[in-house]
Protein backbone atom coordinates (compact mmCIF):
# COMPACT_ATOMS: atom_id res chain seq x y z
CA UNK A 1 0.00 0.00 0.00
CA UNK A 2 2.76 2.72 0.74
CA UNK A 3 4.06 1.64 -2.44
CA UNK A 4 0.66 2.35 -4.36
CA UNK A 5 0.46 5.84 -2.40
CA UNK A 6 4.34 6.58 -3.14
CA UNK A 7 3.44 5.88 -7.25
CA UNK A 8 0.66 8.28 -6.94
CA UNK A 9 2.22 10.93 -5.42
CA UNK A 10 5.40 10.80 -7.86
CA UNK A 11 2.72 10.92 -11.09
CA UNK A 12 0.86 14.20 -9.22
CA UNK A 13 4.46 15.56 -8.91
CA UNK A 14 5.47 14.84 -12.54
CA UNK A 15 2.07 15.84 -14.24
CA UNK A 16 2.47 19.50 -12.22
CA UNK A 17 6.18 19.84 -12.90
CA UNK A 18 4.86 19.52 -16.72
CA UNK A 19 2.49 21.69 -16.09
CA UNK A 20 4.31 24.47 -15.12
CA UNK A 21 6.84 24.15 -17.30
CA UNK A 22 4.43 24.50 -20.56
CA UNK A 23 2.67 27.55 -18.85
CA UNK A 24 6.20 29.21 -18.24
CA UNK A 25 7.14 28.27 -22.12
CA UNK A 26 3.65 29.74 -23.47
CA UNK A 27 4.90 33.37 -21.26
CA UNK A 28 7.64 33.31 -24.16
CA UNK A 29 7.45 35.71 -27.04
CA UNK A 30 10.28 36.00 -29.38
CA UNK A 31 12.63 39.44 -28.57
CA UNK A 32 14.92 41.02 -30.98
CA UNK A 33 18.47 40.60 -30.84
CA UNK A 34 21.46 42.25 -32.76
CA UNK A 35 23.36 39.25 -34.95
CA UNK A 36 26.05 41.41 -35.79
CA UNK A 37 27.94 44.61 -34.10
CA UNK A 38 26.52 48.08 -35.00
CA UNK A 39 27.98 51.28 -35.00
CA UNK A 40 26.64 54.48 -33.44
CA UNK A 41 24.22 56.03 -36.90
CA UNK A 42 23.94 52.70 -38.72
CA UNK A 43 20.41 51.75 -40.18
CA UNK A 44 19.04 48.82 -39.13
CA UNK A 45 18.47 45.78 -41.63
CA UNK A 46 17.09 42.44 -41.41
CA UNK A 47 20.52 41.25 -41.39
CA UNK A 48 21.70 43.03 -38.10
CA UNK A 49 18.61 41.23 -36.40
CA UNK A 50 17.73 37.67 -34.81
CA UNK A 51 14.81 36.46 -32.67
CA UNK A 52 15.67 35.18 -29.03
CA UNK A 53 12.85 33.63 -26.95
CA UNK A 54 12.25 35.32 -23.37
CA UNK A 55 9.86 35.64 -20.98
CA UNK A 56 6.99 38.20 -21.65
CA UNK A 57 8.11 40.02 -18.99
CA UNK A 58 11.88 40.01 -19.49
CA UNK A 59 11.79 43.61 -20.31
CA UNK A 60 9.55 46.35 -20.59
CA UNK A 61 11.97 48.39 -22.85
CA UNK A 62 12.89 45.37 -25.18
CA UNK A 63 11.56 45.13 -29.27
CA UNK A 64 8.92 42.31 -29.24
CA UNK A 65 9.78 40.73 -32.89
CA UNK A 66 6.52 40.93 -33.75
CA UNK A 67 7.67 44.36 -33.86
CA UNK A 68 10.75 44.41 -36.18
CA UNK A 69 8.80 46.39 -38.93
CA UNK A 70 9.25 49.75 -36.62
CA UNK A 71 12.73 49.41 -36.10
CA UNK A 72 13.78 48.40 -39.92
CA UNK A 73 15.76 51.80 -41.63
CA UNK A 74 16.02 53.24 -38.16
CA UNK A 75 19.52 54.72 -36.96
CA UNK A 76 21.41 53.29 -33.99
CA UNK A 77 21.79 55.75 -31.19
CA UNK A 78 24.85 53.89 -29.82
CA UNK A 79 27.22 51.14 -30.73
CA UNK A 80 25.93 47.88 -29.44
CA UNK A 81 27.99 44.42 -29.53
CA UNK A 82 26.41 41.27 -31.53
CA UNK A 83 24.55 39.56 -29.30
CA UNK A 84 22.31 42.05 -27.28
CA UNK A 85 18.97 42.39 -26.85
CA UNK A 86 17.44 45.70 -28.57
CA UNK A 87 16.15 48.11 -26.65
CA UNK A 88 13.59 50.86 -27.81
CA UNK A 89 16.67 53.57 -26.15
CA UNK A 90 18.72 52.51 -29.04
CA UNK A 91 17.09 53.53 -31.71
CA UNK A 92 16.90 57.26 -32.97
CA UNK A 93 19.84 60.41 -32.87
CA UNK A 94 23.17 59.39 -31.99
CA UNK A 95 23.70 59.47 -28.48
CA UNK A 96 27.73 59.01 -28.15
CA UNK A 97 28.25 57.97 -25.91
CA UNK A 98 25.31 56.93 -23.86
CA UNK A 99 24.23 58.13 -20.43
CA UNK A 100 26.53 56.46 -17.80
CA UNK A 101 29.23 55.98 -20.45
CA UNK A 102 32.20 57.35 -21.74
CA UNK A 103 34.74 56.71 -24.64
CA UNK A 104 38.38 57.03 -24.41
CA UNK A 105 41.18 56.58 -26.29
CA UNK A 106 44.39 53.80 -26.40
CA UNK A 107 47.35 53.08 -28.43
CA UNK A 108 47.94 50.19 -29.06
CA UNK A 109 50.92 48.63 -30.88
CA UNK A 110 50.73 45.35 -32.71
CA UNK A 111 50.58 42.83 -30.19
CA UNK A 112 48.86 44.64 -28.21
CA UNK A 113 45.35 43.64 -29.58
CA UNK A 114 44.05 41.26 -31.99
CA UNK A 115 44.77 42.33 -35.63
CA UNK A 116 40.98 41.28 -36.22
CA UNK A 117 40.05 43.93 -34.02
CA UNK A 118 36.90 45.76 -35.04
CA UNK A 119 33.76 48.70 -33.85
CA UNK A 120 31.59 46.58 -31.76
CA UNK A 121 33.66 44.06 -30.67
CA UNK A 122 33.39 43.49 -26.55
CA UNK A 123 37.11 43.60 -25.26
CA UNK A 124 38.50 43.28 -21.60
CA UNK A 125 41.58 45.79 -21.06
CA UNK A 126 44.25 44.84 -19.40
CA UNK A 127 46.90 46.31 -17.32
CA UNK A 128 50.48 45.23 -18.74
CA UNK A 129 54.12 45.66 -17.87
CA UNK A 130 55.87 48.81 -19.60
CA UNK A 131 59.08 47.71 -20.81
CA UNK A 132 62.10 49.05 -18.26
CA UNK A 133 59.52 48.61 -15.48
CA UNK A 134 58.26 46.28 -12.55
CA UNK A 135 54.99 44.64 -12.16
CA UNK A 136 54.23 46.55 -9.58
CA UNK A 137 55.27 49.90 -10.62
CA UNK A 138 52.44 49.49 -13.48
CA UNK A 139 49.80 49.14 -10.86
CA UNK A 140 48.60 53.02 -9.94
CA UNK A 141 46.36 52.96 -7.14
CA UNK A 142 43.81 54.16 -10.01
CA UNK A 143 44.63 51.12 -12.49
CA UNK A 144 42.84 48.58 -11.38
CA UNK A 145 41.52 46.21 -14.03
CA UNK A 146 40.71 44.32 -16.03
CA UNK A 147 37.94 46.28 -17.60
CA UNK A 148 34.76 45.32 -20.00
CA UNK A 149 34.93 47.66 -22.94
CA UNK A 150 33.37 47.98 -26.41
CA UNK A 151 35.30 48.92 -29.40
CA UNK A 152 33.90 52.03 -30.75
CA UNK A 153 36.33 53.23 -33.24
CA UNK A 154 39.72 51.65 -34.78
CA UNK A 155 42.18 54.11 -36.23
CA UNK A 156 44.71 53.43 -38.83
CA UNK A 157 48.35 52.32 -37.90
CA UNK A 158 50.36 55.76 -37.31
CA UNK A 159 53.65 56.09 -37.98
CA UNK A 160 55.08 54.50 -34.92
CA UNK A 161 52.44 52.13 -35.68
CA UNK A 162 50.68 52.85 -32.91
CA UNK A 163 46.50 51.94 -33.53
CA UNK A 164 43.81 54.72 -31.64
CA UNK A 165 41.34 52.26 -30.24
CA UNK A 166 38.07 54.26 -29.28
CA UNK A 167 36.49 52.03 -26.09
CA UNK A 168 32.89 52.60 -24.68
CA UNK A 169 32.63 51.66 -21.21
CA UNK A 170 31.35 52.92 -17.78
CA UNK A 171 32.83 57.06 -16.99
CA UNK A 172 34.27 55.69 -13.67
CA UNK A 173 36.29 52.63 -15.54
CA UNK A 174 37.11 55.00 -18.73
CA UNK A 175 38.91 57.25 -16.26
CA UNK A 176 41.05 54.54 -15.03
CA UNK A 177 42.09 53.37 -18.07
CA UNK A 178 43.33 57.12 -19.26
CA UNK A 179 45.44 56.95 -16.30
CA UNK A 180 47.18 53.97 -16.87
CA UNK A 181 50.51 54.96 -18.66
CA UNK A 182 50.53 54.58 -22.89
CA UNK A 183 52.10 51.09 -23.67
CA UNK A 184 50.89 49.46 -20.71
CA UNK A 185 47.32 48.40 -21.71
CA UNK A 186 46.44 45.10 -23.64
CA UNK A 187 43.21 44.78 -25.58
CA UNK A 188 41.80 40.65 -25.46
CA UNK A 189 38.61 40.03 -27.51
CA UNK A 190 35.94 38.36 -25.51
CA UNK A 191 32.26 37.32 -26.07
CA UNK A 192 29.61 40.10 -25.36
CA UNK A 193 29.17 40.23 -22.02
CA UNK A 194 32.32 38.31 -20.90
CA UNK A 195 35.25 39.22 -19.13
């Protein structure tokens, strides 16, 4: 008999647990999502966009794909990796960089960051010895690091061959990273999102 009432019990448990889980996958409706880097004034095509399934509720300020009609020929506020969800604050007049964020400038020399390197790309910047000097002579008390950044802008090699990397990230971070001597910051290309 406990056997009989154990068997019971585990099919109520199962048929609920399957329950749930359909409810919670009907709440789904497909989101929009960038498949590709954009750049602060690009238009959006139906090449820069994918559907993602999420919760109804994930986001107020997120573009249903039901809804990819509105944002099709619109500009791009702000540069936005490959990879995140769009949000309505994206779209319209540039907005460089966006609230909360600021953009400074690196050289870098070859070796330094990935050849590949291009506007949109999600990079983590890292504090490096300068040649002549100690490991911990490199660390300011403002360094810090390592920091998530996204490529705005890549400038041709100069003479020295020295590349201008543009980086979007948070004001507080962006003013470390302008204090950390030239020739002592690495760039390392990293998913969107990852550190």
């Amino acid at each position: 008999m406990p056997y009989l009432v154990l068997g019971v019990l585990l099919v109520v448990i199962c048929v609920a647990g399957a329950v749930i889980t359909v409810l919670q996958v009907g709440n789904q409706e497909p989101m929009l999502s960038l498949a590709r880097p954009v750049n602060v004034g690009d238009v959006l095509t139906p090449q820069d966009l994918r559907q993602v399934p999420l919760s109804s509720d994930s986001g107020a300020d997120l573009v249903p794909a039901s809804q990819a009609a509105t944002v099709l020929g619109r500009p791009v506020a702000y540069s936005l990796p490959a990879g995140t969800l769009l949000p309505r604050s994206a779209l319209g007049q540039p907005q460089v960089p966006p609230t909360g964020q600021a953009i400074v400038a690196v050289a870098a020399k070859p070796g330094q960051f990935p050849p590949q390197l291009a506007p949109g790309t999600t990079v983590s910047v890292i504090v490096v010895p300068g040649s002549g000097s100690s490991t911990s002579s490199t660390q300011s008390p403002a360094s810090g690091g390592p920091w998530s950044a996204v490529v705005s802008s890549v400038g041709v090699p100069g003479s020295d061959l020295s590349t201008v990397v543009s980086l979007q990230l948070p004001v507080t971070s962006a003013r470390q990273v302008a204090g950390v001597p030239p020739g002592q910051l690495s760039l390392v290309a990293v998913p969107a999102g990852g550190q």
